[in-house]
C-alpha atoms as a PDB file:
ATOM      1  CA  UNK A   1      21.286 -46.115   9.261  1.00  0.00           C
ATOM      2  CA  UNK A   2      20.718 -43.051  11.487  1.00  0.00           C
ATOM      3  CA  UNK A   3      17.597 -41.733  12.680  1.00  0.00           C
ATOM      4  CA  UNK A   4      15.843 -39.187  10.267  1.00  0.00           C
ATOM      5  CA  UNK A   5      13.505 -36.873  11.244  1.00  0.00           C
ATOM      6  CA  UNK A   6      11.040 -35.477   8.595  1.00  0.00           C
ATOM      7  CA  UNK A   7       9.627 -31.945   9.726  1.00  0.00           C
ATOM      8  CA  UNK A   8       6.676 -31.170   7.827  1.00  0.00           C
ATOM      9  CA  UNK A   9       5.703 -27.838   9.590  1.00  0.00           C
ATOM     10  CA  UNK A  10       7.700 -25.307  11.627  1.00  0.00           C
ATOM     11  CA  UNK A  11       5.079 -24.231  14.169  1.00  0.00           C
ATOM     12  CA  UNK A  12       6.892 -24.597  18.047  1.00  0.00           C
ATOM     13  CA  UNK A  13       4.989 -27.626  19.945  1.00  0.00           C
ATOM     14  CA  UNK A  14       5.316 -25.984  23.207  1.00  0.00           C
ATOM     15  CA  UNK A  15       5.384 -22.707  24.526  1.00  0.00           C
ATOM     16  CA  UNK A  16       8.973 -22.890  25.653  1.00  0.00           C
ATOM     17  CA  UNK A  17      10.460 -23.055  21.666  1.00  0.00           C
ATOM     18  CA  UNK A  18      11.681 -19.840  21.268  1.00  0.00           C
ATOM     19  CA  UNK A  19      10.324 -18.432  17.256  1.00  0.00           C
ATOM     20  CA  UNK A  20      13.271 -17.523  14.893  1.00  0.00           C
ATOM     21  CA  UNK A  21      11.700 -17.477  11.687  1.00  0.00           C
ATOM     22  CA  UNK A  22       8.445 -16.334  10.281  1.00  0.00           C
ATOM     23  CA  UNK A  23       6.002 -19.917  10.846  1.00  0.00           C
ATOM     24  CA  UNK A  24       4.798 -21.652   7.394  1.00  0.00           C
ATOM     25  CA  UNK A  25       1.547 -19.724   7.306  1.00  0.00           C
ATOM     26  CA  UNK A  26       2.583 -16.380   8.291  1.00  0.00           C
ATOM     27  CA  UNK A  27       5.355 -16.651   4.968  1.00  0.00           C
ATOM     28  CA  UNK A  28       2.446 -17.901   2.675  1.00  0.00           C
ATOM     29  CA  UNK A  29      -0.221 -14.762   3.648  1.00  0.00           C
ATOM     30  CA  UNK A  30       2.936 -12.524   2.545  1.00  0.00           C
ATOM     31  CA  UNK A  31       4.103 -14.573  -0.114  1.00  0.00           C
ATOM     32  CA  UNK A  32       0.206 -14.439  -1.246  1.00  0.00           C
ATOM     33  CA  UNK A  33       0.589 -10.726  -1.061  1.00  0.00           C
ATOM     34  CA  UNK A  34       3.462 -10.201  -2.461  1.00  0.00           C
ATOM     35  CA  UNK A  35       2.496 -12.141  -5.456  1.00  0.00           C
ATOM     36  CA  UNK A  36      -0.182  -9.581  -5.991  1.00  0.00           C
ATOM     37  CA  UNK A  37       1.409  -6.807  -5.664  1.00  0.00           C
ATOM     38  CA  UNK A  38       4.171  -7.765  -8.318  1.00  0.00           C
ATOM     39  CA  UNK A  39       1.010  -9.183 -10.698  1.00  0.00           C
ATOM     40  CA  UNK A  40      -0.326  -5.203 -10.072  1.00  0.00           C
ATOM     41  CA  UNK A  41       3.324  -3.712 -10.865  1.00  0.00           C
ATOM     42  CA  UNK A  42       3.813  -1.901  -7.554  1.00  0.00           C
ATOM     43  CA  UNK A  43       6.481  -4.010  -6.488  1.00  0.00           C
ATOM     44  CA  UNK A  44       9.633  -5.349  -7.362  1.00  0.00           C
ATOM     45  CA  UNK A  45      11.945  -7.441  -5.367  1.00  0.00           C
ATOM     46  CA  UNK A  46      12.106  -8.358  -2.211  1.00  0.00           C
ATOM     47  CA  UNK A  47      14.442 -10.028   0.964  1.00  0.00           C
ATOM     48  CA  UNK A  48      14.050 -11.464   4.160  1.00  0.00           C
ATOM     49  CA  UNK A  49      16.173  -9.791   7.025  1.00  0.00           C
ATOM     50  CA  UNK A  50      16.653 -11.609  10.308  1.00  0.00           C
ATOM     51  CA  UNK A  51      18.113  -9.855  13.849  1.00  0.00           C
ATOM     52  CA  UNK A  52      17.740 -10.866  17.535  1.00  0.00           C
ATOM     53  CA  UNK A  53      14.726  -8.929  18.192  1.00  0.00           C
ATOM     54  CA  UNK A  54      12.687  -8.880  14.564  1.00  0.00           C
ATOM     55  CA  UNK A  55      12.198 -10.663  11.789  1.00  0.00           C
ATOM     56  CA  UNK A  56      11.881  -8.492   8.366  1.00  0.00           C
ATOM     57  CA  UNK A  57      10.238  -9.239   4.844  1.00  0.00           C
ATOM     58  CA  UNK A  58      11.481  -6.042   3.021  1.00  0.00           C
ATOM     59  CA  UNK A  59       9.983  -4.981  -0.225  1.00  0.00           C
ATOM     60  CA  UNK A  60      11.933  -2.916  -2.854  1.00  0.00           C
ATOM     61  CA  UNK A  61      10.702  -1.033  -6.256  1.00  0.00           C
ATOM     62  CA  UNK A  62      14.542  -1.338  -7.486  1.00  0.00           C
ATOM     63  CA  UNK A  63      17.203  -4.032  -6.108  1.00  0.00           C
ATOM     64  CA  UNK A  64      19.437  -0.919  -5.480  1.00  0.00           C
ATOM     65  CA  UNK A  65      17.276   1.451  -3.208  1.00  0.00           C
ATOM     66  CA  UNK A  66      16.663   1.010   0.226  1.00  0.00           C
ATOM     67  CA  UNK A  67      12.699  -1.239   1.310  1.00  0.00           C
ATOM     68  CA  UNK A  68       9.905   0.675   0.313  1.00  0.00           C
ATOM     69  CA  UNK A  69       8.127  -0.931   2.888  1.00  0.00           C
ATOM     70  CA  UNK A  70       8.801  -3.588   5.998  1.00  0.00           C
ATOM     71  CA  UNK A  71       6.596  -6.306   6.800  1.00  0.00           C
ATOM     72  CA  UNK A  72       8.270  -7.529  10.880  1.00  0.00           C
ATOM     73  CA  UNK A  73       7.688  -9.664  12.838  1.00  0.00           C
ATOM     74  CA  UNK A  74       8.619  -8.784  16.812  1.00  0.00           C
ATOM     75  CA  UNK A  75      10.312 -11.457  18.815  1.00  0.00           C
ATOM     76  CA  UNK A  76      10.615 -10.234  22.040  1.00  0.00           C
ATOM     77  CA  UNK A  77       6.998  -7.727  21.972  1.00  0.00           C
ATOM     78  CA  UNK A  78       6.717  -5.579  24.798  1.00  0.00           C
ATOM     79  CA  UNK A  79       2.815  -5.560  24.284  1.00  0.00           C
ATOM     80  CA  UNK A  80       0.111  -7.747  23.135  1.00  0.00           C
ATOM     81  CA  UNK A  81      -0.485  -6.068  19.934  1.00  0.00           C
ATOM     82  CA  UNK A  82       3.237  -5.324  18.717  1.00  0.00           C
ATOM     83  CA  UNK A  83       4.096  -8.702  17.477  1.00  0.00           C
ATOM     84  CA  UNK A  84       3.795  -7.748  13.397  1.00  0.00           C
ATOM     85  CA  UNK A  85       3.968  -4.440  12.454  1.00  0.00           C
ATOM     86  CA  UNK A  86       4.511  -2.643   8.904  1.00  0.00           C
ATOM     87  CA  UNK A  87       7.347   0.194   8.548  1.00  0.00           C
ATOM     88  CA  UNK A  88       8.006   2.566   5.501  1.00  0.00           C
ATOM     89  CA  UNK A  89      10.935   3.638   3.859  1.00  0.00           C
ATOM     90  CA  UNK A  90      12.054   6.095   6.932  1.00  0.00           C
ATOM     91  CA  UNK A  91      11.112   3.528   9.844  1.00  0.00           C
ATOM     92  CA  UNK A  92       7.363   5.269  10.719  1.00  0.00           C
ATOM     93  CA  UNK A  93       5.043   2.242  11.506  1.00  0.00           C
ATOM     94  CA  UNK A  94       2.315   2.674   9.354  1.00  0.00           C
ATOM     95  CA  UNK A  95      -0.151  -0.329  10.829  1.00  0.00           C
ATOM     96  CA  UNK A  96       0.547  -2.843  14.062  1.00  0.00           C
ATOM     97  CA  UNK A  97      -1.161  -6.042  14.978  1.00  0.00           C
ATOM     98  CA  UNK A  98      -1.466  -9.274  16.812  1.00  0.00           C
ATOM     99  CA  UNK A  99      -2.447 -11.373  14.134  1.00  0.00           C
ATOM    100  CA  UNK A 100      -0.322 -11.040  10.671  1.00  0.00           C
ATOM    101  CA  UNK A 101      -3.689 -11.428   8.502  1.00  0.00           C
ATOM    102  CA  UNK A 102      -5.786  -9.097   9.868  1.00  0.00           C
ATOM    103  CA  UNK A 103      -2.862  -6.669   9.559  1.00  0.00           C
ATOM    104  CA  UNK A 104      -2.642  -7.382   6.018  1.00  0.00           C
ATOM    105  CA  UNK A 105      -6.338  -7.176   5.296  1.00  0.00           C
ATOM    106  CA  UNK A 106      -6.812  -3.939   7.065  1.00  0.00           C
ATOM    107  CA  UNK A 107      -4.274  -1.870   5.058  1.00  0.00           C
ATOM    108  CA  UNK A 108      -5.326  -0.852   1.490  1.00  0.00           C
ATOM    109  CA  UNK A 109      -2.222  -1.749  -0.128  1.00  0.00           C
ATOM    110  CA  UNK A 110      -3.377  -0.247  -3.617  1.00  0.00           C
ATOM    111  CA  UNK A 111      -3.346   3.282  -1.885  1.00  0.00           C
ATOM    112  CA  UNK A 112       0.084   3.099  -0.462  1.00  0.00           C
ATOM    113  CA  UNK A 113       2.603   5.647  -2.423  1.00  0.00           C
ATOM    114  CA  UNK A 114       5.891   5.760  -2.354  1.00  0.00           C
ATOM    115  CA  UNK A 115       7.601   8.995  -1.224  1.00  0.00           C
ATOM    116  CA  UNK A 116      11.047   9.591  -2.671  1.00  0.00           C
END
């Protein structure tokens, strides 16, 4: 029988691992918040977008428009505070952070509007 090897959380055990994906608790504080905003109505549908440089959980109001908004996450960050940042539909970031749940709690996602 080969060796199996169970892996129970994706978080790098060294600082050399290079980060391709967003880590177990970063996807469950937007899951969390997406969940809400669907419960409220604002939002829709959503997908996951993944380059080189960024990761991207994009939010749509219809399955045919372009994201409403972008949650990323920065890969190669030039600066301390530019690894997650939010983007709107025409690429303006609206908030940027260090830490993914600070940078959700600090923007009042109720008061966000969509401009068409």
């Amino acid at each position: 029988m080969r060796n199996l090897k169970l892996v129970v959380n994706n978080v790098p055990n060294n600082n050399e691992e290079k980060e391709i994906f967003f880590v177990k608790k970063e996807l469950q504080t937007i899951l969390n918040l997406y969940g809400q905003m669907v419960a409220n109505g604002s939002w829709k549908d959503y997908g996951v977008s993944i380059g080189p440089k960024e990761i991207s959980f994009d939010v749509y109001q219809r399955a045919s428009e372009r994201p409403i908004l972008r949650i990323l996450k920065n890969l190669k960050p030039k600066s301390y505070n530019e690894k997650f940042y939010i983007k709107d539909r025409n690429g303006f970031i609206l908030e940027k952070s260090s830490n993914l749940l600070s940078l959700i709690e600090k923007v009042k996602w109720n008061n966000l509007r969509s401009v068409k």
